[in-house]
N, C-alpha and C. Protein backbone atom coordinates (compact mmCIF):
# COMPACT_ATOMS: atom_id res chain seq x y z
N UNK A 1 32.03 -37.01 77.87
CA UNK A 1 31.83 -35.63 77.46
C UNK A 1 32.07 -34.71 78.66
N UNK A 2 32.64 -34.04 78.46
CA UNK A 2 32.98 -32.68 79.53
C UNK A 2 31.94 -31.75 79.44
N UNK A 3 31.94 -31.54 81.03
CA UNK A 3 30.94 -30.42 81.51
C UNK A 3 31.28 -29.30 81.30
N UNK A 4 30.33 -28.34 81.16
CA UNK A 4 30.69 -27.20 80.81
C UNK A 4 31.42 -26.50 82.03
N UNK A 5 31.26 -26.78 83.14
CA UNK A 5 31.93 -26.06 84.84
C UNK A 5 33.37 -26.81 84.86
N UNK A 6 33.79 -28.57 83.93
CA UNK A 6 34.48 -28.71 83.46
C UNK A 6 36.00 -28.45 82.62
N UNK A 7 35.31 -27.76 81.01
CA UNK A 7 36.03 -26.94 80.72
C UNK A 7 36.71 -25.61 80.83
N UNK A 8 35.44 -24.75 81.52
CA UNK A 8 35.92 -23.58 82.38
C UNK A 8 37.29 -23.86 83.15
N UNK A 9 36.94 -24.75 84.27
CA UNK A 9 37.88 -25.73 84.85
C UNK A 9 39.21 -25.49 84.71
N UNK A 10 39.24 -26.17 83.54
CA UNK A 10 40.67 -26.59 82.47
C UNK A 10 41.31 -25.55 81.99
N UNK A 11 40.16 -24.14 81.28
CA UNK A 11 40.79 -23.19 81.08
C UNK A 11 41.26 -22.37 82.15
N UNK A 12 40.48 -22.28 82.99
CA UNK A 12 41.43 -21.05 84.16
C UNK A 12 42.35 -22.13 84.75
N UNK A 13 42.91 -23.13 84.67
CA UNK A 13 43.63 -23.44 85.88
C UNK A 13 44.94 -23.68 84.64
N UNK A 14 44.76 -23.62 83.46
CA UNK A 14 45.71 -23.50 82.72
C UNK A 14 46.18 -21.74 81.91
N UNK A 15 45.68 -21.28 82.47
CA UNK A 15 45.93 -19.85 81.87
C UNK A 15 46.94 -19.37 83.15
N UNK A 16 46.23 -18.10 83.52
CA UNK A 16 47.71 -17.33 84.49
C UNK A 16 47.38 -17.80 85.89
N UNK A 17 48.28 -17.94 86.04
CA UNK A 17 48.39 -18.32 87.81
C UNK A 17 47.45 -17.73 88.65
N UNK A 18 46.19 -18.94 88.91
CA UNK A 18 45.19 -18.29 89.91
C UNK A 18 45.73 -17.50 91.19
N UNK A 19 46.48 -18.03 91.47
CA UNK A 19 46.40 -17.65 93.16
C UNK A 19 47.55 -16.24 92.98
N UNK A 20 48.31 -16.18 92.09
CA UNK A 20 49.40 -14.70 91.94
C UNK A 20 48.32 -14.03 91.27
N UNK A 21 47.09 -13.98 90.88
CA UNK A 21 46.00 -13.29 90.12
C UNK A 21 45.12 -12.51 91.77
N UNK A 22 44.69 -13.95 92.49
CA UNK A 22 44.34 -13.22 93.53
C UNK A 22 45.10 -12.50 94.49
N UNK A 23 46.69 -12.27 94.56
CA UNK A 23 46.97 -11.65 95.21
C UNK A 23 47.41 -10.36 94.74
N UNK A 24 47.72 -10.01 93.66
CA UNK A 24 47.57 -8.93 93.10
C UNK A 24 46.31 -8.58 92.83
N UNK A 25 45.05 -9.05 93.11
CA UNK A 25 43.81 -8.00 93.51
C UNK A 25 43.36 -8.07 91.64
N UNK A 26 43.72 -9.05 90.91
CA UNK A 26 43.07 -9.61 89.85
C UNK A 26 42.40 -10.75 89.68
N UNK A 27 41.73 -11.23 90.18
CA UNK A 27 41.45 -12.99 90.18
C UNK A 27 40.47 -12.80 89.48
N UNK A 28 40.83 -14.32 88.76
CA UNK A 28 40.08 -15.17 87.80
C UNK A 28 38.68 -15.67 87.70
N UNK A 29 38.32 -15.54 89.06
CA UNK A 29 37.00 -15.60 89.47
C UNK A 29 36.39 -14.54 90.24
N UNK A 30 35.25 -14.35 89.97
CA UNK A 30 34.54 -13.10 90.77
C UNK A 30 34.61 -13.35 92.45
N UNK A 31 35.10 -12.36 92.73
CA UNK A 31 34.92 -12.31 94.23
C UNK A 31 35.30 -12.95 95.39
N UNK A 32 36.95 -13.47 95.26
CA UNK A 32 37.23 -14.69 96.11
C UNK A 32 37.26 -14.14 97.74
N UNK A 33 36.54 -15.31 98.74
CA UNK A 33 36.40 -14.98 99.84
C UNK A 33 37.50 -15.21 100.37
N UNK A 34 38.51 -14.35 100.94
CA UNK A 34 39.68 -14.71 101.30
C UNK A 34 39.65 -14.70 103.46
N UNK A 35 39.85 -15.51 103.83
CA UNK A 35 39.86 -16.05 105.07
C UNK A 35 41.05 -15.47 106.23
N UNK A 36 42.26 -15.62 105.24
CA UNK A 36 43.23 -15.32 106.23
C UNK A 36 44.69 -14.15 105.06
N UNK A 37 45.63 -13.79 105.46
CA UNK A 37 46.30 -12.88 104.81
C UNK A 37 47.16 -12.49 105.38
N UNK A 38 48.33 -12.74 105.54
CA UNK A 38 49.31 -11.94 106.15
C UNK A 38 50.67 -11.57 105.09
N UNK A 39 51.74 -11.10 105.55
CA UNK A 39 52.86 -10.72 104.58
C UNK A 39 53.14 -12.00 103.51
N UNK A 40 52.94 -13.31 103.85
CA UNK A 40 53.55 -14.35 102.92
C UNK A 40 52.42 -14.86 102.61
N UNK A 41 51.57 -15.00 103.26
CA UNK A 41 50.39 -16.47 103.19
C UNK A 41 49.15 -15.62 102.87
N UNK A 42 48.28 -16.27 101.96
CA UNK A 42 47.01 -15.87 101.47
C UNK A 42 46.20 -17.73 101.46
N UNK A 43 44.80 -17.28 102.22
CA UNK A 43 43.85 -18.49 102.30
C UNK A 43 42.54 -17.82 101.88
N UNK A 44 42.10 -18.58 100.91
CA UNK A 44 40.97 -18.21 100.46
C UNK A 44 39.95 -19.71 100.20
N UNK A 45 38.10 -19.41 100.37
CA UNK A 45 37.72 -20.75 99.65
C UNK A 45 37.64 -21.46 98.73
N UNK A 46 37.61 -22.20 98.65
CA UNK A 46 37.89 -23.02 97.22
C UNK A 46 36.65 -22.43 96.36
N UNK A 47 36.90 -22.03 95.31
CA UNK A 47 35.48 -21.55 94.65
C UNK A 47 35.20 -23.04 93.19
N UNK A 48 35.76 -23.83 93.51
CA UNK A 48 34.85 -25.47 93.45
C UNK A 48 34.76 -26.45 94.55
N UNK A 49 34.34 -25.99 95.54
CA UNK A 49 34.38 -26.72 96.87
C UNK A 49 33.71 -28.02 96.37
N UNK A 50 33.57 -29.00 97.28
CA UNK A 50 32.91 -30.13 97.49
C UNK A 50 32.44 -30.26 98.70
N UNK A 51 32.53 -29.59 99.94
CA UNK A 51 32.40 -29.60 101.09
C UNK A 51 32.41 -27.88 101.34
N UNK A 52 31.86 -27.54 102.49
CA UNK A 52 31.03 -25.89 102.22
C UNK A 52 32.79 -25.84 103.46
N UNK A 53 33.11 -24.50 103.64
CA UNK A 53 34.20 -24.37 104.24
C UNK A 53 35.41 -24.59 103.91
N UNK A 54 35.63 -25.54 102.74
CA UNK A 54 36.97 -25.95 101.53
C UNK A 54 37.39 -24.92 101.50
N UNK A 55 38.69 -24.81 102.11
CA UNK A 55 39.55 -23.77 102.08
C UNK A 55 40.95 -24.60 101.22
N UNK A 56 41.72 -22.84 100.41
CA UNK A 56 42.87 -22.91 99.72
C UNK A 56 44.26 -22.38 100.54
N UNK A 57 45.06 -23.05 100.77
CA UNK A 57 46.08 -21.76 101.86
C UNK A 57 47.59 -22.10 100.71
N UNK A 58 48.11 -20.75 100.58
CA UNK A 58 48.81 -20.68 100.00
C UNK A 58 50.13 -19.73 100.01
N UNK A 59 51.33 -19.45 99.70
CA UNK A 59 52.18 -18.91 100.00
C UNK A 59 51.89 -17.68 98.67
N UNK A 60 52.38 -16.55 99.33
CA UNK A 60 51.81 -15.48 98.39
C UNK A 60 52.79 -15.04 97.35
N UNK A 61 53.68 -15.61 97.26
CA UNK A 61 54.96 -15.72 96.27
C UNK A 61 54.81 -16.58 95.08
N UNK A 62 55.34 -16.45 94.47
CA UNK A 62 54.69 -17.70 93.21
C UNK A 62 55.92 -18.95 93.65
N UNK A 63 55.77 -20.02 94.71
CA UNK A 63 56.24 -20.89 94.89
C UNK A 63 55.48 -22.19 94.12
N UNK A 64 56.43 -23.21 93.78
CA UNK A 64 55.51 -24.09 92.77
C UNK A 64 55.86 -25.72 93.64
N UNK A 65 56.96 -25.63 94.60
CA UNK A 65 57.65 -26.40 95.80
C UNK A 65 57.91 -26.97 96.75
N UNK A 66 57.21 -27.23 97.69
CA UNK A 66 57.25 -26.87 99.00
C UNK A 66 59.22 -27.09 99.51
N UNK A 67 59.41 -28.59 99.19
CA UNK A 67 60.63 -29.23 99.11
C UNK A 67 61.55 -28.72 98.88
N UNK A 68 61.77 -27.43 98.08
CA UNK A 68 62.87 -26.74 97.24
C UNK A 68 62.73 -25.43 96.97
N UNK A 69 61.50 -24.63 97.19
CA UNK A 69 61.21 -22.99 96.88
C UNK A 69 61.04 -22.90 98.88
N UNK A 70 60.41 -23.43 99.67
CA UNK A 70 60.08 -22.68 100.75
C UNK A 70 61.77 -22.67 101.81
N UNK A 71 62.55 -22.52 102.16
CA UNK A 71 62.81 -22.60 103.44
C UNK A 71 62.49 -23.21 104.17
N UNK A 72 62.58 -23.62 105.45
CA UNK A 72 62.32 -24.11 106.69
C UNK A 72 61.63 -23.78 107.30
N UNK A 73 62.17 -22.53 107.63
CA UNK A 73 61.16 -21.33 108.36
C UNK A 73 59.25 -20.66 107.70
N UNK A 74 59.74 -20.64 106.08
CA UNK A 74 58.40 -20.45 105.69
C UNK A 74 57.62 -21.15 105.34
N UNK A 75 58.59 -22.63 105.31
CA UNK A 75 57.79 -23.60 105.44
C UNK A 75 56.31 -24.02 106.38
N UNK A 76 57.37 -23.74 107.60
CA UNK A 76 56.38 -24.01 108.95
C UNK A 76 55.48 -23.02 109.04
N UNK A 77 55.72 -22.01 108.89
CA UNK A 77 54.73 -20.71 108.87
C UNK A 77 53.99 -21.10 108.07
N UNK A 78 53.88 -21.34 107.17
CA UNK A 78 52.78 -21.91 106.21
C UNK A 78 51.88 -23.25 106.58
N UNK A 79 52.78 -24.31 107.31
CA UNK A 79 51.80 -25.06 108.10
C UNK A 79 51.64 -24.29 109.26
N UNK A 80 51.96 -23.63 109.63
CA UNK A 80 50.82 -22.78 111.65
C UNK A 80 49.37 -22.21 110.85
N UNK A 81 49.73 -21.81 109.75
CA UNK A 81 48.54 -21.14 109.23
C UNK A 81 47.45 -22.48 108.62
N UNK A 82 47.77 -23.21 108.35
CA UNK A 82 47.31 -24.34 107.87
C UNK A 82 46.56 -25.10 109.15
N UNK A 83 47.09 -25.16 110.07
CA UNK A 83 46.42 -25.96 111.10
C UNK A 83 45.78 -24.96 112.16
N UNK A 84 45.94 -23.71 112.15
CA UNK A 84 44.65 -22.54 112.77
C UNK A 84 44.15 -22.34 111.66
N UNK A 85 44.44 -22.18 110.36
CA UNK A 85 42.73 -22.30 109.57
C UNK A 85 41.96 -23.76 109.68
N UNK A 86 42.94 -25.16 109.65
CA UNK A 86 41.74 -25.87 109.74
C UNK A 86 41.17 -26.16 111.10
N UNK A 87 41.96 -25.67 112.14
CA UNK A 87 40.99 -25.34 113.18
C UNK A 87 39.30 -24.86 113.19
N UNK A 88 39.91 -23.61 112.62
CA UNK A 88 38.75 -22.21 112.42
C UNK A 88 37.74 -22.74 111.56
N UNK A 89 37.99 -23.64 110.45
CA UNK A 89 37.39 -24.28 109.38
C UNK A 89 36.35 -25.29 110.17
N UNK A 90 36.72 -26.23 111.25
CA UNK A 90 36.27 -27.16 112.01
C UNK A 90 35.05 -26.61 112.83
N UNK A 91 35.74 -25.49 113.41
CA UNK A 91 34.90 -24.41 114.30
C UNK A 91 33.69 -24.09 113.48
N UNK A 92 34.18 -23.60 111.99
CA UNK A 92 32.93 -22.94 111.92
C UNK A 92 32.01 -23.96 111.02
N UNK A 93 32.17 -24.93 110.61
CA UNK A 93 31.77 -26.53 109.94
C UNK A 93 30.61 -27.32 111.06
N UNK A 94 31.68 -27.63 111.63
CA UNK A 94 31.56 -28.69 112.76
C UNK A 94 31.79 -30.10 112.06
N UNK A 95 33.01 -29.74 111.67
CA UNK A 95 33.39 -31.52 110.66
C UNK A 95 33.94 -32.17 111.51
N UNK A 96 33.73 -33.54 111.38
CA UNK A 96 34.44 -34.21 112.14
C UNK A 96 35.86 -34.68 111.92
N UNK A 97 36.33 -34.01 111.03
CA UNK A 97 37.83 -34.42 110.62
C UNK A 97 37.93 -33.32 109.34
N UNK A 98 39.01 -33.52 109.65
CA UNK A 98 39.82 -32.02 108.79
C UNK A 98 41.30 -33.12 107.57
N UNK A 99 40.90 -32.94 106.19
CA UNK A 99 41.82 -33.09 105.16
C UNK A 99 42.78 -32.22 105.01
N UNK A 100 43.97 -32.45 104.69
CA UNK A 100 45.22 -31.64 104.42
C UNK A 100 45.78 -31.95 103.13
N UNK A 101 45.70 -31.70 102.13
CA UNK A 101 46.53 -32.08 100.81
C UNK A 101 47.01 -30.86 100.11
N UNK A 102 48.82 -31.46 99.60
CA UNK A 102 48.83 -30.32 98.66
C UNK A 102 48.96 -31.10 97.02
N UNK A 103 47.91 -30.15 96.65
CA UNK A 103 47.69 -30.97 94.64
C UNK A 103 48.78 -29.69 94.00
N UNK A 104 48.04 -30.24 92.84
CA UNK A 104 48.57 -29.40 91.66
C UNK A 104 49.58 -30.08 90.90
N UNK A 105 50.14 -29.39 89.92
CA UNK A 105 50.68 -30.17 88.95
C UNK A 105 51.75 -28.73 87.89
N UNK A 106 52.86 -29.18 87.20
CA UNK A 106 53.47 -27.45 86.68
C UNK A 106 52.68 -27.68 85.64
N UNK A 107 51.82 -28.53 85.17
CA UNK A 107 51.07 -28.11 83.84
C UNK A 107 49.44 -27.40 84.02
N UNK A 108 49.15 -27.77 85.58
CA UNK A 108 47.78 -26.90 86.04
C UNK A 108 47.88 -26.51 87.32
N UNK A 109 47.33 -25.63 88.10
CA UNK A 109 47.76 -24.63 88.86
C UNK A 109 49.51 -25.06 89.70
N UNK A 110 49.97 -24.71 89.33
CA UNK A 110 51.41 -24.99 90.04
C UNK A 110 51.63 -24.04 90.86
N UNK A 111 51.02 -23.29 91.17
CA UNK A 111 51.35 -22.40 92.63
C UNK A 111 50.84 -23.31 93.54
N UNK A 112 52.02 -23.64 94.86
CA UNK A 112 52.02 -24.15 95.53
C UNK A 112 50.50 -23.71 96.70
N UNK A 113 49.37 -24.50 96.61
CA UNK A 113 48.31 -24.69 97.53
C UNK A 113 48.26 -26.19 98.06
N UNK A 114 47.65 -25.75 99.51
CA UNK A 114 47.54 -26.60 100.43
C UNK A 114 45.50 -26.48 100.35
N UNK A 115 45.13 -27.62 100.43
CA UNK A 115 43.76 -27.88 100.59
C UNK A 115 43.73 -28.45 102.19
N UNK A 116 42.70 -27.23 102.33
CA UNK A 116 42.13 -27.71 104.16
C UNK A 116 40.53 -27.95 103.38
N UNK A 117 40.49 -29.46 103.57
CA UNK A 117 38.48 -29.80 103.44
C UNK A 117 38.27 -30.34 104.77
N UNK A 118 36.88 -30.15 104.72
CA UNK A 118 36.21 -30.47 106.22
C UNK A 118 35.42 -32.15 105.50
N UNK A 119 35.31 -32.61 106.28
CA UNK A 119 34.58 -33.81 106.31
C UNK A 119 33.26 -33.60 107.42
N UNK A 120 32.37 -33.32 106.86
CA UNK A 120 31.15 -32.92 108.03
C UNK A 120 30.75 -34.55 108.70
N UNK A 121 30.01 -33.89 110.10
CA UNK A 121 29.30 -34.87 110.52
C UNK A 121 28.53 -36.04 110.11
N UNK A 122 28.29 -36.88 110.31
CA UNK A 122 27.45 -38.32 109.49
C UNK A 122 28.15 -38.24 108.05
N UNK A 123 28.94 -38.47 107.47
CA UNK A 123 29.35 -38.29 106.20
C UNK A 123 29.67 -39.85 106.52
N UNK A 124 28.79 -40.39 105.79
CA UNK A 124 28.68 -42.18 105.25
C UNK A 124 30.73 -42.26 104.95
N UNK A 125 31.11 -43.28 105.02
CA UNK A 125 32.74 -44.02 104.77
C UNK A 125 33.08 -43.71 103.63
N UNK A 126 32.14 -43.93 102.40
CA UNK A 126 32.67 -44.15 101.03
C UNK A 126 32.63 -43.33 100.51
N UNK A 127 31.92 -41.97 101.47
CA UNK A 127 32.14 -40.61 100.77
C UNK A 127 33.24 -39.71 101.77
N UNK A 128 33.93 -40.16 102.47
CA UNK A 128 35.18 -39.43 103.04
C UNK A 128 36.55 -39.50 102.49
N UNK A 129 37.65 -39.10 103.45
CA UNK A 129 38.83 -38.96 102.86
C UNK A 129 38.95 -39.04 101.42
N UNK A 130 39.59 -39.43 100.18
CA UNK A 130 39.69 -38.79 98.92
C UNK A 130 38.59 -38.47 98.20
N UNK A 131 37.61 -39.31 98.95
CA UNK A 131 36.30 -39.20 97.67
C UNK A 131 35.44 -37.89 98.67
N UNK A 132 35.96 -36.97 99.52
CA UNK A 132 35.58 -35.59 99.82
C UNK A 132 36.18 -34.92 99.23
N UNK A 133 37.00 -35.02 98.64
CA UNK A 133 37.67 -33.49 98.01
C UNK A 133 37.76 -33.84 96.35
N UNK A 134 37.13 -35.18 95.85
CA UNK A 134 36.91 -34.99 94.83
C UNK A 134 36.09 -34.58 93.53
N UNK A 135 36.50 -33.87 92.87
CA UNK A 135 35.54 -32.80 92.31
C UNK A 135 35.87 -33.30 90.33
N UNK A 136 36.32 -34.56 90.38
CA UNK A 136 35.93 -34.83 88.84
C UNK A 136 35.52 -34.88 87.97
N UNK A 137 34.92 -34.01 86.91
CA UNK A 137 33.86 -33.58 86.46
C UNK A 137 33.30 -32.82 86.66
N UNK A 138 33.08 -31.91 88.13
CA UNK A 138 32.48 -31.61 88.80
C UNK A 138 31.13 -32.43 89.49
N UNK A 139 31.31 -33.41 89.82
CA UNK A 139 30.31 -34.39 89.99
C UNK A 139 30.36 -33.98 91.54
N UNK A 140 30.90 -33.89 92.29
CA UNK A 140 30.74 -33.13 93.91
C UNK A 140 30.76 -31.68 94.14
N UNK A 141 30.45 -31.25 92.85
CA UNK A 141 30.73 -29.55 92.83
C UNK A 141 29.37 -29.18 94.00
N UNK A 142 29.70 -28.18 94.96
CA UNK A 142 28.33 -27.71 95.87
C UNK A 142 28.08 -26.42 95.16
N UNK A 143 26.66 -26.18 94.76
CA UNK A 143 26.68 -25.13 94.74
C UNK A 143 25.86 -23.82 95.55
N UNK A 144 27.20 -22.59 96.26
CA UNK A 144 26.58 -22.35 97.31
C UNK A 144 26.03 -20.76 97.01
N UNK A 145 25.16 -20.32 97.75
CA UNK A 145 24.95 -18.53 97.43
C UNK A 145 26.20 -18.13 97.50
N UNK A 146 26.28 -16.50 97.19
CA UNK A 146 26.97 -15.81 97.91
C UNK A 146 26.46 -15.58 99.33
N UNK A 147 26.02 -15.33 99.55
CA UNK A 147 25.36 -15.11 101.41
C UNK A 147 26.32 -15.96 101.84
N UNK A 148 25.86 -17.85 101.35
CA UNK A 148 26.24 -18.58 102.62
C UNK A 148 27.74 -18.66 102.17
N UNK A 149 28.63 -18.59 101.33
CA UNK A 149 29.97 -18.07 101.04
C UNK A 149 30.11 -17.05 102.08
N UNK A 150 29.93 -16.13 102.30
CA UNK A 150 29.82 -15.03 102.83
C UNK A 150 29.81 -14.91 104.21
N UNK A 151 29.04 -15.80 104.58
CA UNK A 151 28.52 -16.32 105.96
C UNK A 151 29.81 -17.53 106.21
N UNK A 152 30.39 -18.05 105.64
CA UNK A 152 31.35 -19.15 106.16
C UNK A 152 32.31 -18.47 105.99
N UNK A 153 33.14 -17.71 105.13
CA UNK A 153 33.81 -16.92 105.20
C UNK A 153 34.20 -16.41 106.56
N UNK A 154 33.33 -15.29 106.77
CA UNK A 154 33.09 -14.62 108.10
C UNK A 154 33.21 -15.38 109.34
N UNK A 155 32.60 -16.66 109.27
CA UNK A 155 32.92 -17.66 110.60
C UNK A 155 34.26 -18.15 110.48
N UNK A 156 34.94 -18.04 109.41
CA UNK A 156 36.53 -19.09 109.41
C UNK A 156 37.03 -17.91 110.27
N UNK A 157 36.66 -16.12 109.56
CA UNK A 157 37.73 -15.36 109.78
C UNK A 157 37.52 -15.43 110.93
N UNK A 158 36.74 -15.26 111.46
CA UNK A 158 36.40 -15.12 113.12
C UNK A 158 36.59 -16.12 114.35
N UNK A 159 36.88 -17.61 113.85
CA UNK A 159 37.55 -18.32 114.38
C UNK A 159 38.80 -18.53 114.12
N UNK A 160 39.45 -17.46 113.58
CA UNK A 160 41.10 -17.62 113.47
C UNK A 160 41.76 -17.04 114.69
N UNK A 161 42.42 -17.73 115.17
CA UNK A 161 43.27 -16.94 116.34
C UNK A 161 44.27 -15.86 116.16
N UNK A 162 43.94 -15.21 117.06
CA UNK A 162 44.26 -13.10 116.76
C UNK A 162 45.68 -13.07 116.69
């Protein structure tokens, strides 16, 4: 049986393109904390994290590709931003290892995102690498205030290099 944070789930990530929603200053969810922003690239937190600091980095174009929509050039620009947010992410965590994946699928969010998760300190073996960023069911869903959203937010932005 599906959870109700579940089907929500299913419906927004199959309706209009989350991440072209948040960059036109419409998103699908209340209030996304967005981290980093420049002319191409938008990073915001995951608002189903599994790990507090789960950041989204994404190209602000509706690319669905990396292989065949980015270039070369915006390619890499898109990883520099990827590896000073999961810097900044580390910084303001204190994880001991930093995940890089890009998901998605053209039948659910197909705008091309990159997942930066933190793997915090003492995090037992059998709950790292895939089984940190998995959120099936929502069975690793965290759920955090706004404050401490708010508060990690503010530490990514502030450990991003100027």
């Amino acid at each position: 049986m599906k959870s109700e944070l579940s089907t929500w789930y299913d419906r927004v990530t199959r309706s209009a393109c989350f991440v072209c929603r948040i960059v036109e200053g419409r998103p699908l969810f209340p209030n996304p904390r967005i981290v980093y922003e420049d002319d191409s690239v938008i990073a915001f937190l995951n608002q189903f994290p599994s790990q507090e600091g789960y950041t989204i980095v994404c190209p602000k174009r509706h690319d669905e590709r990396f292989e065949m929509d980015l270039s070369l050039e915006e390619w890499a620009h898109l990883q520099r931003v990827v590896r000073d947010l999961a810097r900044a992410v580390a910084d303001a965590t204190g994880a001991m290892r930093m995940y890089i994946a890009s998901l998605g699928s053209p039948e659910r969010n197909a705008h091309l995102h990159i997942h930066v998760c933190p793997c915090p300190a003492g995090t037992p073996f059998e709950k790292q690498q895939f089984a940190a960023m998995d959120l099936r069911g929502g069975q690793a869903l965290l759920t955090l205030s706004d404050a401490r959203l708010d508060e990690l937010a503010g530490s990514i932005r502030q450990a991003m290099p100027a």
